[in-house]
C-alpha atoms as a PDB file:
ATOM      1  CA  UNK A   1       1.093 -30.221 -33.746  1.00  0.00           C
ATOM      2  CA  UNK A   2       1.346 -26.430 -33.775  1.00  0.00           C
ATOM      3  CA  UNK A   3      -2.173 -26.255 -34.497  1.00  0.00           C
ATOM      4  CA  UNK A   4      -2.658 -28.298 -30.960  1.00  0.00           C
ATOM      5  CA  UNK A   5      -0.434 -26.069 -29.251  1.00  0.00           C
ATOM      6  CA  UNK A   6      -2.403 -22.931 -30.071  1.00  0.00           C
ATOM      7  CA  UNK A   7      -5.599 -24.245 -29.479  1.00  0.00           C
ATOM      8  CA  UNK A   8      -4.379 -25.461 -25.917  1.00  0.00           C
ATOM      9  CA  UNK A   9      -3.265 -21.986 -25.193  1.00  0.00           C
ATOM     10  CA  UNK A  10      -6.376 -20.166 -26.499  1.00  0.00           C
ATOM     11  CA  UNK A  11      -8.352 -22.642 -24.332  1.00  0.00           C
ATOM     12  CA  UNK A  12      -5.829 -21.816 -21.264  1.00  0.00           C
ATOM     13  CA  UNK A  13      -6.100 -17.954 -21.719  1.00  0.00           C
ATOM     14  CA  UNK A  14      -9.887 -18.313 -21.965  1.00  0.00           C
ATOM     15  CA  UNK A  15     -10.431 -20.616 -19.051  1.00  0.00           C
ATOM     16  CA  UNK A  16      -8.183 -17.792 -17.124  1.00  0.00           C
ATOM     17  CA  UNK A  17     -10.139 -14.884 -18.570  1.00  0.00           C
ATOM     18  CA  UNK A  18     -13.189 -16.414 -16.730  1.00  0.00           C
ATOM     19  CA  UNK A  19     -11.755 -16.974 -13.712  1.00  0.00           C
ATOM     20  CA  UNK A  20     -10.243 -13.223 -13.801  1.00  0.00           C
ATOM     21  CA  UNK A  21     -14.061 -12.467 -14.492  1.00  0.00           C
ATOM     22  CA  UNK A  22     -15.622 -14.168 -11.959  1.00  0.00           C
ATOM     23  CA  UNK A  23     -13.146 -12.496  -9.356  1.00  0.00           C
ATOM     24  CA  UNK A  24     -14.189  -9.027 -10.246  1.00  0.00           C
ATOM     25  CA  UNK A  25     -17.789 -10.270  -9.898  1.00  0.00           C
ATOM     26  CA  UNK A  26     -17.412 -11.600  -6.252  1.00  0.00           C
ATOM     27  CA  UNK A  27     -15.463  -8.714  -5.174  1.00  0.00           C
ATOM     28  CA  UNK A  28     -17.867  -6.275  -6.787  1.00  0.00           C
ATOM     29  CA  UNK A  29     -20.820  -8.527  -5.156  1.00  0.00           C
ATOM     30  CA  UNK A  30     -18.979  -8.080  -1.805  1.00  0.00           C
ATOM     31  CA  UNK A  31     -18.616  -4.050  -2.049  1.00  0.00           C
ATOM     32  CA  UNK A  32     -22.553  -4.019  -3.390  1.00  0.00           C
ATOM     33  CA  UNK A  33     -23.502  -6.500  -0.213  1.00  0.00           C
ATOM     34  CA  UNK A  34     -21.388  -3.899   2.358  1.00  0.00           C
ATOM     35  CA  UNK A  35     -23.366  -0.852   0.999  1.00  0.00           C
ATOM     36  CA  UNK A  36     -26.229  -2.315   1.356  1.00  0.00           C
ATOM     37  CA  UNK A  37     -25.605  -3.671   5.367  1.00  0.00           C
ATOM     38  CA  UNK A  38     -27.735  -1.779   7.705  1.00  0.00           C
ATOM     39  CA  UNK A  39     -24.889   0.537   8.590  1.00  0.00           C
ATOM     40  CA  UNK A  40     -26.308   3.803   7.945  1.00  0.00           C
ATOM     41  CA  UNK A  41     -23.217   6.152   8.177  1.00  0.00           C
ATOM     42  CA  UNK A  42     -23.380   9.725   7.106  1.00  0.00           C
ATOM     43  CA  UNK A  43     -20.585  10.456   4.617  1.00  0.00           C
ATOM     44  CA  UNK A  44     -18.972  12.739   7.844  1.00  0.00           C
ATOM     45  CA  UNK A  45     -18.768   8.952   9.526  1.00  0.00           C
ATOM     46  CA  UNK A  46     -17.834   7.232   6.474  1.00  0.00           C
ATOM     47  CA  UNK A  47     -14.805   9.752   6.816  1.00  0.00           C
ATOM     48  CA  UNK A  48     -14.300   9.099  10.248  1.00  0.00           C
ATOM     49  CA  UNK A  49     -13.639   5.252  10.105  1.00  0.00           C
ATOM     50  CA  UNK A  50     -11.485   5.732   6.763  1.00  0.00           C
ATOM     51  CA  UNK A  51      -9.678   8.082   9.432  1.00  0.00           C
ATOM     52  CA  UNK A  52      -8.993   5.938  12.470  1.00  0.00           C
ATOM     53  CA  UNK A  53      -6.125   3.810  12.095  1.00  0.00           C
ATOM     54  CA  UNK A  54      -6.825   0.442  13.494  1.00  0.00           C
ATOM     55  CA  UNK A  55      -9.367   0.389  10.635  1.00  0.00           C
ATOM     56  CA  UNK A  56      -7.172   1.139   8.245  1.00  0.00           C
ATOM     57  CA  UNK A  57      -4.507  -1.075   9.799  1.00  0.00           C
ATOM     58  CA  UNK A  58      -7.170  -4.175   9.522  1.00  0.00           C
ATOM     59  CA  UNK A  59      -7.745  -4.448   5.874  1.00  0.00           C
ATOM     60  CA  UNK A  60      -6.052  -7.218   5.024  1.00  0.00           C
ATOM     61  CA  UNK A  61      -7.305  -9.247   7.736  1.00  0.00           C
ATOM     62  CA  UNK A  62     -11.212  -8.273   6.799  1.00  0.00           C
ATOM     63  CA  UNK A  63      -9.994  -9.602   3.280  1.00  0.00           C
ATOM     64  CA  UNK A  64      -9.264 -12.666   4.681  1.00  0.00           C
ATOM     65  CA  UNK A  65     -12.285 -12.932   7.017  1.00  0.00           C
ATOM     66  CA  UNK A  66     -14.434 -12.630   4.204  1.00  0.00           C
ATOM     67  CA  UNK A  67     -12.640 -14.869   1.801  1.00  0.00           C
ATOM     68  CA  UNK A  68     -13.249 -17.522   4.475  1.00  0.00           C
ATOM     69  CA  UNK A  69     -16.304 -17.078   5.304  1.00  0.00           C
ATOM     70  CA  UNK A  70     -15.455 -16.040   9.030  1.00  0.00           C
ATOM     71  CA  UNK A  71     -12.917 -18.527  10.033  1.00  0.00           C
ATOM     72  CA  UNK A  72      -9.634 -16.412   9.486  1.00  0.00           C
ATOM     73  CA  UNK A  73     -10.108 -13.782  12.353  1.00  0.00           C
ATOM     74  CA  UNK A  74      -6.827 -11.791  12.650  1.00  0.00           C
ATOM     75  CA  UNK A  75      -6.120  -9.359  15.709  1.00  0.00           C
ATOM     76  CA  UNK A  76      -6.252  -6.432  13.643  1.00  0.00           C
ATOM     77  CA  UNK A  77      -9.693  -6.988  12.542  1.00  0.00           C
ATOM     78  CA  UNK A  78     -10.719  -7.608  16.092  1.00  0.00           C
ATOM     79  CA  UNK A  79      -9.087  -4.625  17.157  1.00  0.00           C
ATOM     80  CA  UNK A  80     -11.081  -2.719  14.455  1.00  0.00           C
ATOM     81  CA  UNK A  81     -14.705  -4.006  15.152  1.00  0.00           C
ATOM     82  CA  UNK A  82     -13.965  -3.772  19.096  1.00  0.00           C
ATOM     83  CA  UNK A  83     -13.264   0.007  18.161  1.00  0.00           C
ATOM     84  CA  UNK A  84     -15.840   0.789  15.708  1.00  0.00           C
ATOM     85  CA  UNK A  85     -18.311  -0.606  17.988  1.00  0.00           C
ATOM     86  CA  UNK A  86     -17.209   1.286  20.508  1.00  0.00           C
ATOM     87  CA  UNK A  87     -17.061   4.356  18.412  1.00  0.00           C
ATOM     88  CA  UNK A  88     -20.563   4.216  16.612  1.00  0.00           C
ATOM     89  CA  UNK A  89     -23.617   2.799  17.982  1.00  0.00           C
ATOM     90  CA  UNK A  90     -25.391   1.587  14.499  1.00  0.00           C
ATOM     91  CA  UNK A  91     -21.891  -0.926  14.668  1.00  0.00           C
ATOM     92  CA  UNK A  92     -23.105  -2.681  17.798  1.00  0.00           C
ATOM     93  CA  UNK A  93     -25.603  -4.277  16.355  1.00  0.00           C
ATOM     94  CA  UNK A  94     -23.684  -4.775  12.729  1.00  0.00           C
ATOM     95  CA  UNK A  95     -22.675  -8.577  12.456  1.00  0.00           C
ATOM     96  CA  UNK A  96     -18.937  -9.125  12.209  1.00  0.00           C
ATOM     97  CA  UNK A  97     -19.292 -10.174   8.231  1.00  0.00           C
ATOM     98  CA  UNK A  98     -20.941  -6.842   7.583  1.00  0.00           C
ATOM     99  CA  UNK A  99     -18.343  -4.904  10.082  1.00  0.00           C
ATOM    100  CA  UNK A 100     -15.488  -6.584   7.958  1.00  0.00           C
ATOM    101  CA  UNK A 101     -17.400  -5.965   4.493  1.00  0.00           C
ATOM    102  CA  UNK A 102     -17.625  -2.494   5.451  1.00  0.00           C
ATOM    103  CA  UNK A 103     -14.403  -2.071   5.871  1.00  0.00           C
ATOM    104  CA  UNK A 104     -13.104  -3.359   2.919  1.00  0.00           C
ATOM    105  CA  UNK A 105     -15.459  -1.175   1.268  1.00  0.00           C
ATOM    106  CA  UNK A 106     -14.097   2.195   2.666  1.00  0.00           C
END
């Protein structure tokens, strides 16, 4: 019976060491995706958006844009991509995945 019992738990703390694994490979899959959008800032930019607020302020809600593919749009992140394509002209023409990728990014 205690045989049983560790065998489950092995199993259990494998099955969760995947899943842990497989997280850090979509969110590192997300970052690689965001870098390579057609968003071409300079590093000076890059600086400039970690800078302004609203960006900064809208992190969580690009998290959950992305998560659901889209569906979750909070105000924050709105506020954010209406600024940042207002800001930066390459942004205009950025999709709102790639806006939100970005950010989480930064």
């Amino acid at each position: 019976m205690r045989r049983s019992l560790s065998v489950a738990a092995l199993a259990l703390s494998l099955v969760a060491g995947a899943a842990q694994a497989q997280t850090l490979v979509a969110t590192s899959n997300i970052i690689v995706r965001a870098l390579d959008r057609t968003l071409d800032f300079t590093s000076d930019t890059t600086t400039s958006i970690r800078d302004m607020k609203v960006v900064v302020a809208a992190r969580d809600d690009a998290a959950s844009f992305v998560a659901s593919a889209g569906d979750i749009r909070g105000a924050q992140l709105e506020a954010a991509f209406s600024a940042l394509r207002e800001r930066f002209p390459q942004a205009r023409e950025a999709s709102d995945q790639a806006l939100a990728e970005t950010i989480l990014a930064l």
